[in-house]
PDB file of N, CA and C in Angstrom:
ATOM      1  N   UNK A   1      -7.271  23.493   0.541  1.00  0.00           N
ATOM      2  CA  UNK A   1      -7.183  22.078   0.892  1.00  0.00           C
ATOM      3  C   UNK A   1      -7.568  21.916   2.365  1.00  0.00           C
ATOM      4  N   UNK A   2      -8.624  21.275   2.802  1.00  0.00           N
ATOM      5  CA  UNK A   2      -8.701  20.900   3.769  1.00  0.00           C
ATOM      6  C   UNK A   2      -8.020  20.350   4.888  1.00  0.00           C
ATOM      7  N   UNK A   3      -7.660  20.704   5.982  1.00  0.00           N
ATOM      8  CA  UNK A   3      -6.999  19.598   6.952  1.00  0.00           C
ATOM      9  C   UNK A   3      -7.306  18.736   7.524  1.00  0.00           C
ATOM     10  N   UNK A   4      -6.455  17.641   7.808  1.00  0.00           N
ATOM     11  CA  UNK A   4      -6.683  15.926   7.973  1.00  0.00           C
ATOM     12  C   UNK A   4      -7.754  16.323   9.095  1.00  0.00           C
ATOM     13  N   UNK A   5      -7.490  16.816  10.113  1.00  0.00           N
ATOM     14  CA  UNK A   5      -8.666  17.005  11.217  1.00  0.00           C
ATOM     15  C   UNK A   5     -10.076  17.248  10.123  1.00  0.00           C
ATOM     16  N   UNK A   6     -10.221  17.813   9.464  1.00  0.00           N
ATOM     17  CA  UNK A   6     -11.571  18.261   8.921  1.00  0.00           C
ATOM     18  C   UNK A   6     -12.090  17.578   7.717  1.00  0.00           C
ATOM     19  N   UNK A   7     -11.063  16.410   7.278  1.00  0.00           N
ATOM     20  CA  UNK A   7     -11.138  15.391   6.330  1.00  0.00           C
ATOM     21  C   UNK A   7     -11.574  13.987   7.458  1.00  0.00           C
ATOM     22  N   UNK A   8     -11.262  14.157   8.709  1.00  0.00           N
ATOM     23  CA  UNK A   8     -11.415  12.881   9.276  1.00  0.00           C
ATOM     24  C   UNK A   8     -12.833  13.096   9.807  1.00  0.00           C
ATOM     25  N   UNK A   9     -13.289  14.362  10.094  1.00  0.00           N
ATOM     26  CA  UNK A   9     -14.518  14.649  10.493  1.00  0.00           C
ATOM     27  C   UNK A   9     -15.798  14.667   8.905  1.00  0.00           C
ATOM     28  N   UNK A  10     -15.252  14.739   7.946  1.00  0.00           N
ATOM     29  CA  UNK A  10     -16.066  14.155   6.769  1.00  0.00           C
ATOM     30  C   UNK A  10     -16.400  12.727   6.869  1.00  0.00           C
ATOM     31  N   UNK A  11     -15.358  11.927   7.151  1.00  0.00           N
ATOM     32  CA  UNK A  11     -15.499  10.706   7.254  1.00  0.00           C
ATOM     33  C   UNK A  11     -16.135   9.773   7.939  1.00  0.00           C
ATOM     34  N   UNK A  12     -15.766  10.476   9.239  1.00  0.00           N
ATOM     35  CA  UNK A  12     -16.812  10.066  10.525  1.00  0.00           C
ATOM     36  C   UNK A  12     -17.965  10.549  10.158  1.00  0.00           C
ATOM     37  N   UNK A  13     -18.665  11.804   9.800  1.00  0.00           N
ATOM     38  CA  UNK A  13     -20.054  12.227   9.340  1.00  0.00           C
ATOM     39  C   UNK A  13     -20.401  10.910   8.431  1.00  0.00           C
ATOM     40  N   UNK A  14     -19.409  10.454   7.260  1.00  0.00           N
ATOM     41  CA  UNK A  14     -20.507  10.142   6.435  1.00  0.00           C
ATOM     42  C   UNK A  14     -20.520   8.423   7.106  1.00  0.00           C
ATOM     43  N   UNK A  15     -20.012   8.110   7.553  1.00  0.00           N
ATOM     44  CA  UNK A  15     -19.722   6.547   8.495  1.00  0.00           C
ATOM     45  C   UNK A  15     -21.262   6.671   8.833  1.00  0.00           C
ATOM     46  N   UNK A  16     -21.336   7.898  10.236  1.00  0.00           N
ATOM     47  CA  UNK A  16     -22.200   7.743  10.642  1.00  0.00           C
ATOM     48  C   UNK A  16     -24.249   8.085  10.332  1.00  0.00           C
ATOM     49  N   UNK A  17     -24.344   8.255   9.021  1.00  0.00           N
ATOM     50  CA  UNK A  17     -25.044   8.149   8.175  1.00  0.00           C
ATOM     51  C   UNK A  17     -25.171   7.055   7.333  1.00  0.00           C
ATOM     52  N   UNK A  18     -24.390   5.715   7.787  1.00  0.00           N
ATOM     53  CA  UNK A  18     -24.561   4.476   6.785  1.00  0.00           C
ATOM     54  C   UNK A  18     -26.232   3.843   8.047  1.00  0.00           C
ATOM     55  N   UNK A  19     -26.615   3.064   7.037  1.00  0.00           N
ATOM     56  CA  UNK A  19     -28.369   2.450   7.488  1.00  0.00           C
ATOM     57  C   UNK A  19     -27.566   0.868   8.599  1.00  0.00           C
ATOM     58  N   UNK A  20     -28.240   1.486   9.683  1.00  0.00           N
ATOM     59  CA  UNK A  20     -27.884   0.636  10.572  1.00  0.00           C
ATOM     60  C   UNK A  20     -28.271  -1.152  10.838  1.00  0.00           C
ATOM     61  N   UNK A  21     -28.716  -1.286   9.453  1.00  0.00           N
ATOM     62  CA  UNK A  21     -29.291  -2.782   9.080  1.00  0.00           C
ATOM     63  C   UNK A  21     -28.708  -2.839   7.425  1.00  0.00           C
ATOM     64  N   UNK A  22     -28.274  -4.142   7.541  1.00  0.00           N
ATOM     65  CA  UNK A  22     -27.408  -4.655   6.244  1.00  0.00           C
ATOM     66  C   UNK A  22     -28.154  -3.979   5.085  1.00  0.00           C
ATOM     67  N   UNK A  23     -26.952  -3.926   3.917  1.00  0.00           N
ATOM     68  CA  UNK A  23     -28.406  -3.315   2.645  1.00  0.00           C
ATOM     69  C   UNK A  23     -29.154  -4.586   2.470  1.00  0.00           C
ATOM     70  N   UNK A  24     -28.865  -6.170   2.442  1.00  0.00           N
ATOM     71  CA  UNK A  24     -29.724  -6.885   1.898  1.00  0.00           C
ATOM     72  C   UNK A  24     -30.369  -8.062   3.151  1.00  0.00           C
ATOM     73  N   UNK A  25     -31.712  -8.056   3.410  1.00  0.00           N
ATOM     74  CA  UNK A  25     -32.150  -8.516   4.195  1.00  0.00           C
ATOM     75  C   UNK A  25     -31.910  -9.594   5.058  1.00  0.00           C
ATOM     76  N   UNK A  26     -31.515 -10.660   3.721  1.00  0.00           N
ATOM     77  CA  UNK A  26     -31.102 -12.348   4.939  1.00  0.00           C
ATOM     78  C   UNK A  26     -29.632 -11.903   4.967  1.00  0.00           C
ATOM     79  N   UNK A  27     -29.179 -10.827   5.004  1.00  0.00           N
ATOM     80  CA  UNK A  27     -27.141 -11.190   5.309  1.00  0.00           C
ATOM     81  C   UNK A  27     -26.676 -10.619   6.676  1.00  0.00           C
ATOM     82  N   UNK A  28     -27.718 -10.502   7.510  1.00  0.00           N
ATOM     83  CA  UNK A  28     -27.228 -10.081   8.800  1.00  0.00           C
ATOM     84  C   UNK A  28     -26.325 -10.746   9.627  1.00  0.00           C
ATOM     85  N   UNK A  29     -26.094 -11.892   9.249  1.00  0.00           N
ATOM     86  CA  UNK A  29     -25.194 -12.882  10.147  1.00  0.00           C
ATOM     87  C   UNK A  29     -23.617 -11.626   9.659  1.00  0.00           C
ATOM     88  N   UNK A  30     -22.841 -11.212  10.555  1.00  0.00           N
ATOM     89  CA  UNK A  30     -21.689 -10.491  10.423  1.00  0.00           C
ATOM     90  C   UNK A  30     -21.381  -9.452   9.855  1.00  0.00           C
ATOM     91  N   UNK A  31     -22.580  -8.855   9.554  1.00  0.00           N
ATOM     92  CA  UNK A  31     -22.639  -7.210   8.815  1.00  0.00           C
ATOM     93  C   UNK A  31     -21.983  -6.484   9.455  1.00  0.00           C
ATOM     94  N   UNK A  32     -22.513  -6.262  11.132  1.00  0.00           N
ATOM     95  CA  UNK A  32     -21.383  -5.334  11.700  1.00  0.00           C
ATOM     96  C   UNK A  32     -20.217  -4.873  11.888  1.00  0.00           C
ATOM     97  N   UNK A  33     -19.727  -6.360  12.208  1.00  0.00           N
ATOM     98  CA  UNK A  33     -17.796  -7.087  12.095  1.00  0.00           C
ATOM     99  C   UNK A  33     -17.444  -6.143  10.616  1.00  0.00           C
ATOM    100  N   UNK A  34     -18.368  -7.072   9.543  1.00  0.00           N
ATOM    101  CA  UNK A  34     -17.656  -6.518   8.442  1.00  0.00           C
ATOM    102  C   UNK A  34     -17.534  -5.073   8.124  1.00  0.00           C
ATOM    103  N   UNK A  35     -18.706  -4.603   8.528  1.00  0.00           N
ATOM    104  CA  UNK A  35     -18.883  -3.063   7.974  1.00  0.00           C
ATOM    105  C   UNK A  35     -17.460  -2.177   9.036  1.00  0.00           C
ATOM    106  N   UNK A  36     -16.928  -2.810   9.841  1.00  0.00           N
ATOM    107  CA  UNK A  36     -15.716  -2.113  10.431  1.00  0.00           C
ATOM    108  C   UNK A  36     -14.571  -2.533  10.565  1.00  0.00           C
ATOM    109  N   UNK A  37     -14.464  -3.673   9.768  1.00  0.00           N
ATOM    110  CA  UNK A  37     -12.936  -4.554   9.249  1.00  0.00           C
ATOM    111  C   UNK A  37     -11.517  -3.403   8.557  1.00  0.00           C
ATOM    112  N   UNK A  38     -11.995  -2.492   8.594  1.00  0.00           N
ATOM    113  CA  UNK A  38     -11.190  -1.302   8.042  1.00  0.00           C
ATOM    114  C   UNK A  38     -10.775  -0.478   9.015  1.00  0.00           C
ATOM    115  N   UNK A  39     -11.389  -0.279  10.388  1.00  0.00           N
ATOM    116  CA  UNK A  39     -11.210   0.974  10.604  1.00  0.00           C
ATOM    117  C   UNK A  39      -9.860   0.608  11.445  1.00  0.00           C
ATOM    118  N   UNK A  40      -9.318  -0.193  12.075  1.00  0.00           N
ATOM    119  CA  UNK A  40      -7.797   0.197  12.241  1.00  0.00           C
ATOM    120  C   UNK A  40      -6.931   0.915  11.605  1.00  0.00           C
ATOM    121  N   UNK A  41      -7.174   0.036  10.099  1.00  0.00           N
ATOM    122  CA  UNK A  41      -6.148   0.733   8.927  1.00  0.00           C
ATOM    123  C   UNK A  41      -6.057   2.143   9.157  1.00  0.00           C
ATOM    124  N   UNK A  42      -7.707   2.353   8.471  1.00  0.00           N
ATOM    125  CA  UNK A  42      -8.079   3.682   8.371  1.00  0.00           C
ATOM    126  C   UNK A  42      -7.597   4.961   9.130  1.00  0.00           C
ATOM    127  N   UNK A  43      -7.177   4.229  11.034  1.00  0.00           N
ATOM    128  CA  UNK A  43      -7.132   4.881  12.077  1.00  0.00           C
ATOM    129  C   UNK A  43      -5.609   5.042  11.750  1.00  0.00           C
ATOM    130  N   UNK A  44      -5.071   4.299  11.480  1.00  0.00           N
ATOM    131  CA  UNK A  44      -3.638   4.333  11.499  1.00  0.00           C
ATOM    132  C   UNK A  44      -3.003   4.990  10.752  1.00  0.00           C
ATOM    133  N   UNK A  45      -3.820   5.234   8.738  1.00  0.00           N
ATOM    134  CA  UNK A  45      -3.343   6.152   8.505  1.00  0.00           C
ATOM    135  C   UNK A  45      -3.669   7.374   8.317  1.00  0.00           C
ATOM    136  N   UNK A  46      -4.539   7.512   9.115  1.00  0.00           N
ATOM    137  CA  UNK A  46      -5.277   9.336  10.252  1.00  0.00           C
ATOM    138  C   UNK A  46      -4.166   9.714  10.829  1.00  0.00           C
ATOM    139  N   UNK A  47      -3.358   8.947  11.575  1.00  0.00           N
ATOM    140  CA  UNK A  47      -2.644   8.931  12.580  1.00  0.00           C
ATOM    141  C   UNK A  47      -1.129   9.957  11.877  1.00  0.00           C
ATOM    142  N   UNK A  48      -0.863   8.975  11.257  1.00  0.00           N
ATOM    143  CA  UNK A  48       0.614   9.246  10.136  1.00  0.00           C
ATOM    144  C   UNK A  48       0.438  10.392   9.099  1.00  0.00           C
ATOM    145  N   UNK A  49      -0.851  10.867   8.647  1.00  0.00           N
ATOM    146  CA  UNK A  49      -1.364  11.982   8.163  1.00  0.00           C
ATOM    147  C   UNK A  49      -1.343  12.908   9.072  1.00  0.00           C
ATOM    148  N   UNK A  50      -2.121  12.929   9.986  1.00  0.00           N
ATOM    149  CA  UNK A  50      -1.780  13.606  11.075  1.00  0.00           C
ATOM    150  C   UNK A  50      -0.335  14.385  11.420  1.00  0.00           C
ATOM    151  N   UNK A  51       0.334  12.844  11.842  1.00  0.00           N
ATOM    152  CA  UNK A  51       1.839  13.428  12.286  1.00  0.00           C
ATOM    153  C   UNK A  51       2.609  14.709  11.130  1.00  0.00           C
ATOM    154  N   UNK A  52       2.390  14.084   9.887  1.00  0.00           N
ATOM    155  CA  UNK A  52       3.037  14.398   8.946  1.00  0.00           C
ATOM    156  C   UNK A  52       2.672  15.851   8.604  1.00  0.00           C
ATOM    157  N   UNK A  53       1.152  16.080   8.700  1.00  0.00           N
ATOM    158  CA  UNK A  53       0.309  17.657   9.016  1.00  0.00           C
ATOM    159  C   UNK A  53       1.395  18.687  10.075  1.00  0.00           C
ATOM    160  N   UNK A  54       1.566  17.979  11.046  1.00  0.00           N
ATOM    161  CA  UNK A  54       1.835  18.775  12.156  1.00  0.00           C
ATOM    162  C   UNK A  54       3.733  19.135  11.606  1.00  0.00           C
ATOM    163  N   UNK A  55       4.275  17.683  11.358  1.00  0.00           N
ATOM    164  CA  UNK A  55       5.570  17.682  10.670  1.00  0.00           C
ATOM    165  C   UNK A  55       5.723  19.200  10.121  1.00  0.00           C
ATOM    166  N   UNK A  56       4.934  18.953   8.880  1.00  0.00           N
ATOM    167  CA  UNK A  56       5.212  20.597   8.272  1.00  0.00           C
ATOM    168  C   UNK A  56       4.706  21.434   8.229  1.00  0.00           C
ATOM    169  N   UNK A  57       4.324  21.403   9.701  1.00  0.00           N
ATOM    170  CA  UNK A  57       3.546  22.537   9.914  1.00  0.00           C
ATOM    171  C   UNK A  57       4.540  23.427  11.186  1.00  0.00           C
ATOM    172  N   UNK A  58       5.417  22.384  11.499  1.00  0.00           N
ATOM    173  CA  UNK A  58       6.955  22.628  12.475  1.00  0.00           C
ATOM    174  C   UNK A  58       6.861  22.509  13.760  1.00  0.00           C
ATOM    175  N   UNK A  59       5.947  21.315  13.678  1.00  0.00           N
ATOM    176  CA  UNK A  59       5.101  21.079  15.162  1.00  0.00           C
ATOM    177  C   UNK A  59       6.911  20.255  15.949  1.00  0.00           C
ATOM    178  N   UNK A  60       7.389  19.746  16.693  1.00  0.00           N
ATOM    179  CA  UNK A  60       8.258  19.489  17.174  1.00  0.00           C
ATOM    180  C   UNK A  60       7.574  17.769  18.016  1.00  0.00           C
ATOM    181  N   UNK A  61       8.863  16.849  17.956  1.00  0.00           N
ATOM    182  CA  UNK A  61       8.606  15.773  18.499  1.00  0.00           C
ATOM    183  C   UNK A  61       7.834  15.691  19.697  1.00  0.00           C
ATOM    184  N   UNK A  62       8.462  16.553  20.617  1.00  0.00           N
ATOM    185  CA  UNK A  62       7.500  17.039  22.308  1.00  0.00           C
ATOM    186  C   UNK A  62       5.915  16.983  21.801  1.00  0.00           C
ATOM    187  N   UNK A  63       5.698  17.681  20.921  1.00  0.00           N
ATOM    188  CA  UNK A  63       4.313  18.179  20.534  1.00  0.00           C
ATOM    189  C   UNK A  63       3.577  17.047  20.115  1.00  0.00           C
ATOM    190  N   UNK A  64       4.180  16.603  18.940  1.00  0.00           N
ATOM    191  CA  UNK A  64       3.208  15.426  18.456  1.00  0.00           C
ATOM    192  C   UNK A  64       3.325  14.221  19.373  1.00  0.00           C
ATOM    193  N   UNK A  65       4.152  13.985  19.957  1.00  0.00           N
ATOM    194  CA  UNK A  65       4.072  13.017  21.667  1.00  0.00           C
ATOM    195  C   UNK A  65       3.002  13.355  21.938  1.00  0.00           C
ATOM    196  N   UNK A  66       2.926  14.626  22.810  1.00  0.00           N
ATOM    197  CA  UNK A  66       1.715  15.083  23.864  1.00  0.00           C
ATOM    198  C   UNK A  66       0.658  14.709  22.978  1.00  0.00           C
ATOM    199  N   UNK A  67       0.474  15.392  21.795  1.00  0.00           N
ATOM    200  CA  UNK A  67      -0.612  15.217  20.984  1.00  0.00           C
ATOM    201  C   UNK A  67      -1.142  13.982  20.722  1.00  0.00           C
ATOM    202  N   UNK A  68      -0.388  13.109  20.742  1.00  0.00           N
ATOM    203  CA  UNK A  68      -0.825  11.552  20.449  1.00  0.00           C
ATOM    204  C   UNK A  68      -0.809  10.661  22.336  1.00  0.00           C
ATOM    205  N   UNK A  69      -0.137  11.170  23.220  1.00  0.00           N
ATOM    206  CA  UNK A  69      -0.934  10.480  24.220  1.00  0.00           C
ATOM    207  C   UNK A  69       0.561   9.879  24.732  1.00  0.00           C
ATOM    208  N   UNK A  70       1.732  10.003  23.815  1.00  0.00           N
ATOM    209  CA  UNK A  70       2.904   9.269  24.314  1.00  0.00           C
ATOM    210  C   UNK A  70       4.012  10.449  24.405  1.00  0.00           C
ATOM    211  N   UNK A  71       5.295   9.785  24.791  1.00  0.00           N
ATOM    212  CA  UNK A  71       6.675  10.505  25.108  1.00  0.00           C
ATOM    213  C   UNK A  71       7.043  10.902  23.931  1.00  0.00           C
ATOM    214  N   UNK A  72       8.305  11.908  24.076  1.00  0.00           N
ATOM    215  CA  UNK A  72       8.914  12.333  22.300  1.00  0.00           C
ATOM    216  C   UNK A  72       9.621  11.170  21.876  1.00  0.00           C
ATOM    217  N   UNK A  73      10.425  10.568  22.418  1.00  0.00           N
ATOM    218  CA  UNK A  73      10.607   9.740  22.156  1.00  0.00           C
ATOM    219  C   UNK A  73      10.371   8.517  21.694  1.00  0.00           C
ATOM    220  N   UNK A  74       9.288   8.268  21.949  1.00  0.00           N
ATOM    221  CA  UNK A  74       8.158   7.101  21.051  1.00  0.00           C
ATOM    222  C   UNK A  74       7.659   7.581  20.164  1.00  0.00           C
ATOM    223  N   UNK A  75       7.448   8.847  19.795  1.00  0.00           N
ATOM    224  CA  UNK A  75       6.692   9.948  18.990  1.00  0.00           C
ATOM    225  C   UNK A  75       7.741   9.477  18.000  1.00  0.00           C
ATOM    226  N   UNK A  76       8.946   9.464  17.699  1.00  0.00           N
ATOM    227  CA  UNK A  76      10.107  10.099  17.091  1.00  0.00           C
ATOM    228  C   UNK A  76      10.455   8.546  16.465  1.00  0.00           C
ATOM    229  N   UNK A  77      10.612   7.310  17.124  1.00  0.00           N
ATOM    230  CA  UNK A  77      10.666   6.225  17.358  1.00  0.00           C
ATOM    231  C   UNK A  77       9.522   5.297  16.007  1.00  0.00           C
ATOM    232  N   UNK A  78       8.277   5.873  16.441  1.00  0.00           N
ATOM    233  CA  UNK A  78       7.408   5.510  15.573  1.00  0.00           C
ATOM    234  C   UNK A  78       6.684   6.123  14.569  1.00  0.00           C
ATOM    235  N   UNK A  79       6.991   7.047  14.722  1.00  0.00           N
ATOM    236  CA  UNK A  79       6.603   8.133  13.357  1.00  0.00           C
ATOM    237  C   UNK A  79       7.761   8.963  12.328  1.00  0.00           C
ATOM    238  N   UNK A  80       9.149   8.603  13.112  1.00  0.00           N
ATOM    239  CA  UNK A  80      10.071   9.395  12.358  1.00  0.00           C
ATOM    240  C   UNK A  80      10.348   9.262  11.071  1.00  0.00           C
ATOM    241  N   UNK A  81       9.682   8.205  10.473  1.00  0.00           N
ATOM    242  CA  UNK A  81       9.683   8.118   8.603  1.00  0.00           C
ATOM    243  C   UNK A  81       8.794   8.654   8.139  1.00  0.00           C
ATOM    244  N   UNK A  82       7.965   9.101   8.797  1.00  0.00           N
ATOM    245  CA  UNK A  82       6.740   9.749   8.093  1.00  0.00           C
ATOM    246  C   UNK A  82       7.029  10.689   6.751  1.00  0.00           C
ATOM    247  N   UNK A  83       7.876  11.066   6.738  1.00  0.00           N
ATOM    248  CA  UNK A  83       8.240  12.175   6.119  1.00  0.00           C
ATOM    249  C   UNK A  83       8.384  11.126   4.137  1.00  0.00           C
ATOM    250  N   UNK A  84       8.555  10.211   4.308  1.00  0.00           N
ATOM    251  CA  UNK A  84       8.701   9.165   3.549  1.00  0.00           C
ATOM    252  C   UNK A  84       7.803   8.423   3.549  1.00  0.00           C
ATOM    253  N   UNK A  85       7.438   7.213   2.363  1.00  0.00           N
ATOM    254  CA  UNK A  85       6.627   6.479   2.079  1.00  0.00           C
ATOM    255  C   UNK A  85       6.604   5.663   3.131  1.00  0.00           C
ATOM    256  N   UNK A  86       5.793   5.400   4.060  1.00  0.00           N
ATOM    257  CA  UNK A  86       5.317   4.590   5.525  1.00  0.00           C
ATOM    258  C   UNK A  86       4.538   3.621   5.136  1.00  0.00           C
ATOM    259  N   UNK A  87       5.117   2.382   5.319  1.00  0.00           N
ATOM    260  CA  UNK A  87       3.983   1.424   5.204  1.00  0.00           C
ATOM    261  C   UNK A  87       2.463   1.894   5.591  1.00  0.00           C
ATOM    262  N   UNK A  88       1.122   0.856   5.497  1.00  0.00           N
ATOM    263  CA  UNK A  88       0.019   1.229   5.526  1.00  0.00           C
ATOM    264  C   UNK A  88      -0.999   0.975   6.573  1.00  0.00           C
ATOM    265  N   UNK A  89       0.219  -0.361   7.609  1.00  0.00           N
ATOM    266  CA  UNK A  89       0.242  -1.266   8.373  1.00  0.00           C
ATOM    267  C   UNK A  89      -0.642  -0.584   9.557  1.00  0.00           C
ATOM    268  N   UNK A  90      -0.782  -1.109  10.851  1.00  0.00           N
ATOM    269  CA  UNK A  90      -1.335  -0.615  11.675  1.00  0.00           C
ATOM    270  C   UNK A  90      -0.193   0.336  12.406  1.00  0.00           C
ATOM    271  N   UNK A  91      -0.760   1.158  13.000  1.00  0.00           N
ATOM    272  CA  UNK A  91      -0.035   2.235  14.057  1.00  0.00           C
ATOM    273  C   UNK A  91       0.104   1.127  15.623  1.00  0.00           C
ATOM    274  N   UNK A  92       0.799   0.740  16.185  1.00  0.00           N
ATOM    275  CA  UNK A  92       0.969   0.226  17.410  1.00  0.00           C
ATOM    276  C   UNK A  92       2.240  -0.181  17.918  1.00  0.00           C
TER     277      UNK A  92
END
């Protein structure tokens, strides 16, 4: 089974292989917007996959803090359900 790091790098590969002009000619008005109306979600639940990777993998609150850019305590704060069904919502 692959890890989320090497599942998120599939993803980004194949993102960045989509044709940089709409598939259908007159719909350019908001193609771009739309074609990335997802990727918060998406980012957010990278994020909680992530945590949850490291979770049982016996990574420690300190760790996945540093790893994500914040304190253990916010680490712990906002990811500590992970372990459980987590909403799908944004990470923030």
């Amino acid at each position: 089974m692959p890890a989320t790091g090497e599942v998120l790098l599939l993803h980004v590969t194949r993102v960045s292989r989509l044709p940089a002009a709409p598939p259908h000619p007159g719909s350019t008005v908001g193609w771009n917007c739309a074609a990335v109306t997802r990727v918060p979600d998406l980012a957010g639940q990278l994020v909680r996959a992530a945590v949850l990777a490291d979770q049982q993998a016996g990574a420690s609150w300190a760790q996945i803090g540093a790893g994500l850019g914040i304190g253990t305590e916010a680490a712990r704060s906002r990811f500590g359900r992970s372990r459980s069904a987590a909403p799908a919502g944004r990470v923030g």
